[in-house]
Protein backbone atom coordinates (compact mmCIF):
# COMPACT_ATOMS: atom_id res chain seq x y z
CA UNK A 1 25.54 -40.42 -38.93
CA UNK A 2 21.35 -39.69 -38.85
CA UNK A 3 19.67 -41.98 -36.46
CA UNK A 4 17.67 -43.16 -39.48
CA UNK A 5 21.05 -44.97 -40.74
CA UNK A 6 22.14 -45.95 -37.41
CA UNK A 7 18.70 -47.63 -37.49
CA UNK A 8 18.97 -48.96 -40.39
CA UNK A 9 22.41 -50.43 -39.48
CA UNK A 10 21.62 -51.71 -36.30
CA UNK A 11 18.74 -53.75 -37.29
CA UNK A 12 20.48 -55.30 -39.73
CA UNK A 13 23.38 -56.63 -38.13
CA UNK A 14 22.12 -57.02 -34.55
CA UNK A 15 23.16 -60.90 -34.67
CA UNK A 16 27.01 -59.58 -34.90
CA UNK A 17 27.37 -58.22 -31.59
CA UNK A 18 26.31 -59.01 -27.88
CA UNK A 19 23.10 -57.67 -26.73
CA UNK A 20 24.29 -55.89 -23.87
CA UNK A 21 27.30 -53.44 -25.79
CA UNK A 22 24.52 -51.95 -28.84
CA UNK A 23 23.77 -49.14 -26.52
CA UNK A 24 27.63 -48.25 -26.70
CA UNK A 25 27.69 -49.27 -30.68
CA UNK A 26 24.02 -47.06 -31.43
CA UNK A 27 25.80 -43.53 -28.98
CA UNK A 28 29.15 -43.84 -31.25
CA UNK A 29 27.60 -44.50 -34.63
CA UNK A 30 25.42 -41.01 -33.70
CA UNK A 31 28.04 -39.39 -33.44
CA UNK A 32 30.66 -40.49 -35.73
CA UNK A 33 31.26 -38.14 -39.41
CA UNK A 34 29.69 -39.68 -42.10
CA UNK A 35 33.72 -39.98 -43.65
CA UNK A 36 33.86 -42.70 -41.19
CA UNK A 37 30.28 -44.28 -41.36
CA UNK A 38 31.37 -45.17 -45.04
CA UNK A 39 34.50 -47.79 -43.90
CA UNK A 40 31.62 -49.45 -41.84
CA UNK A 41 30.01 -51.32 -44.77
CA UNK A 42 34.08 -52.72 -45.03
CA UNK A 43 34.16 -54.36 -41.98
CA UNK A 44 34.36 -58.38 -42.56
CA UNK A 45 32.18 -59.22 -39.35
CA UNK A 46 31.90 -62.73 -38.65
CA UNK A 47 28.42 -64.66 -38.21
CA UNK A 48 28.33 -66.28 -34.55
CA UNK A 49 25.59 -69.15 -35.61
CA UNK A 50 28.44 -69.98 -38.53
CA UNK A 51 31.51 -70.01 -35.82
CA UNK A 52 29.02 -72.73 -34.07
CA UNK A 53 28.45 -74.79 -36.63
CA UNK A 54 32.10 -75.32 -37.41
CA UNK A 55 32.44 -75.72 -33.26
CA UNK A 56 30.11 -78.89 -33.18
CA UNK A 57 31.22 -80.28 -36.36
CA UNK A 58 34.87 -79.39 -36.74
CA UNK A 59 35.13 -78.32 -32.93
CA UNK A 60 37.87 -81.23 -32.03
CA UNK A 61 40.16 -79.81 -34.22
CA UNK A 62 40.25 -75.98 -33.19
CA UNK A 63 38.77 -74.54 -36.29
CA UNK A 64 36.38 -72.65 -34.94
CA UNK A 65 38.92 -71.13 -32.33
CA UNK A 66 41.55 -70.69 -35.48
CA UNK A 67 38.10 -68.67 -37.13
CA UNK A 68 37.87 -66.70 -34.33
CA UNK A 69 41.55 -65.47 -33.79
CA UNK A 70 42.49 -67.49 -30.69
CA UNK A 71 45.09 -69.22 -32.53
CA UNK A 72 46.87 -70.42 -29.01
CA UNK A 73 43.61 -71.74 -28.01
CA UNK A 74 42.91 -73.38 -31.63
CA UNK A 75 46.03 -74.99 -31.39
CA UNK A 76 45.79 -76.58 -27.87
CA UNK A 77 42.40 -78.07 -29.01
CA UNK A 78 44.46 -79.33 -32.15
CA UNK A 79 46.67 -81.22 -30.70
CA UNK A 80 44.61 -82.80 -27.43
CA UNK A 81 41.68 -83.08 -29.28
CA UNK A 82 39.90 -80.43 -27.77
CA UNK A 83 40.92 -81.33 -24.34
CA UNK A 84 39.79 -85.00 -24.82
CA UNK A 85 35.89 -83.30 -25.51
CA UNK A 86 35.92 -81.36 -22.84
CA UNK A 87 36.91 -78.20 -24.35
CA UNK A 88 34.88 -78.65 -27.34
CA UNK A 89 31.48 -79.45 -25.68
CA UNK A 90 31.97 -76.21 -23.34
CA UNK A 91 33.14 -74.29 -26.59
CA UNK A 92 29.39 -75.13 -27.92
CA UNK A 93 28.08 -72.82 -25.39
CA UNK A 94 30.91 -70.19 -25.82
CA UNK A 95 32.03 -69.87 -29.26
CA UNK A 96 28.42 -67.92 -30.23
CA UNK A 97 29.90 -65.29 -27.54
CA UNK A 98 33.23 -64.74 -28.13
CA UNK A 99 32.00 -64.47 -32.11
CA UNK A 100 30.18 -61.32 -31.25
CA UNK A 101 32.65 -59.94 -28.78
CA UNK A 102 35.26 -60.31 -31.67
CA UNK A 103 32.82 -58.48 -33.95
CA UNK A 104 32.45 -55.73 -31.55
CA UNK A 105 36.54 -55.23 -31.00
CA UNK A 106 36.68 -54.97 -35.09
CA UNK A 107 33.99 -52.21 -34.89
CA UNK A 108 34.89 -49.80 -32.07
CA UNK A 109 38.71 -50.08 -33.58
CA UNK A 110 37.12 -49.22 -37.34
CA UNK A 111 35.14 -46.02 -35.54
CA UNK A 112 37.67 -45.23 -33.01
């Protein structure tokens, strides 16, 4: 891919993966054929301010954990009500996180 697309790329869906792991994301997307940079534009990346919104509204009842893949953890927070709050208020700080670590698994498996 040109640096001018990576650019372009990178700046527009900054919000989709942690801060610390877009050096990693902007020295594979430079070198990656543009066959592959095509099948990124396919990639259904989740939104992490989204995932949080369903975590303080619908938090108690694991959605935002089923959302994210951790179906084990959705359904412990399912059926103890996310840990009697517990789980749910700490998931308010973490479920932004895990969002964008998700997002980043999806993309280095699409450009591996």
């Amino acid at each position: 891919m040109t640096q001018e697309k990576v650019d372009i790329y990178l700046l527009t869906h900054q919000e989709y993966f942690p801060s610390d792991k877009m050096m990693f994301i902007r020295e594979k997307l430079l070198t990656l054929p543009e066959e592959k940079s095509q099948y990124l534009s396919f990639i259904e990346l989740q939104k992490p301010t989204v995932n949080l919104l369903f975590s303080l509204f619908l938090g108690t009842l694991g959605v935002d954990r089923f959302i994210v893949g951790d179906i084990g953890l959705g359904v412990l927070k399912l059926l103890t009500c996310g840990c009697c709050g517990i789980m749910t208020i700490v998931d308010w700080f973490l479920i932004m996180n895990r969002t964008k670590e998700k997002n980043f698994d999806k993309l280095w498996q699409a450009i591996q």
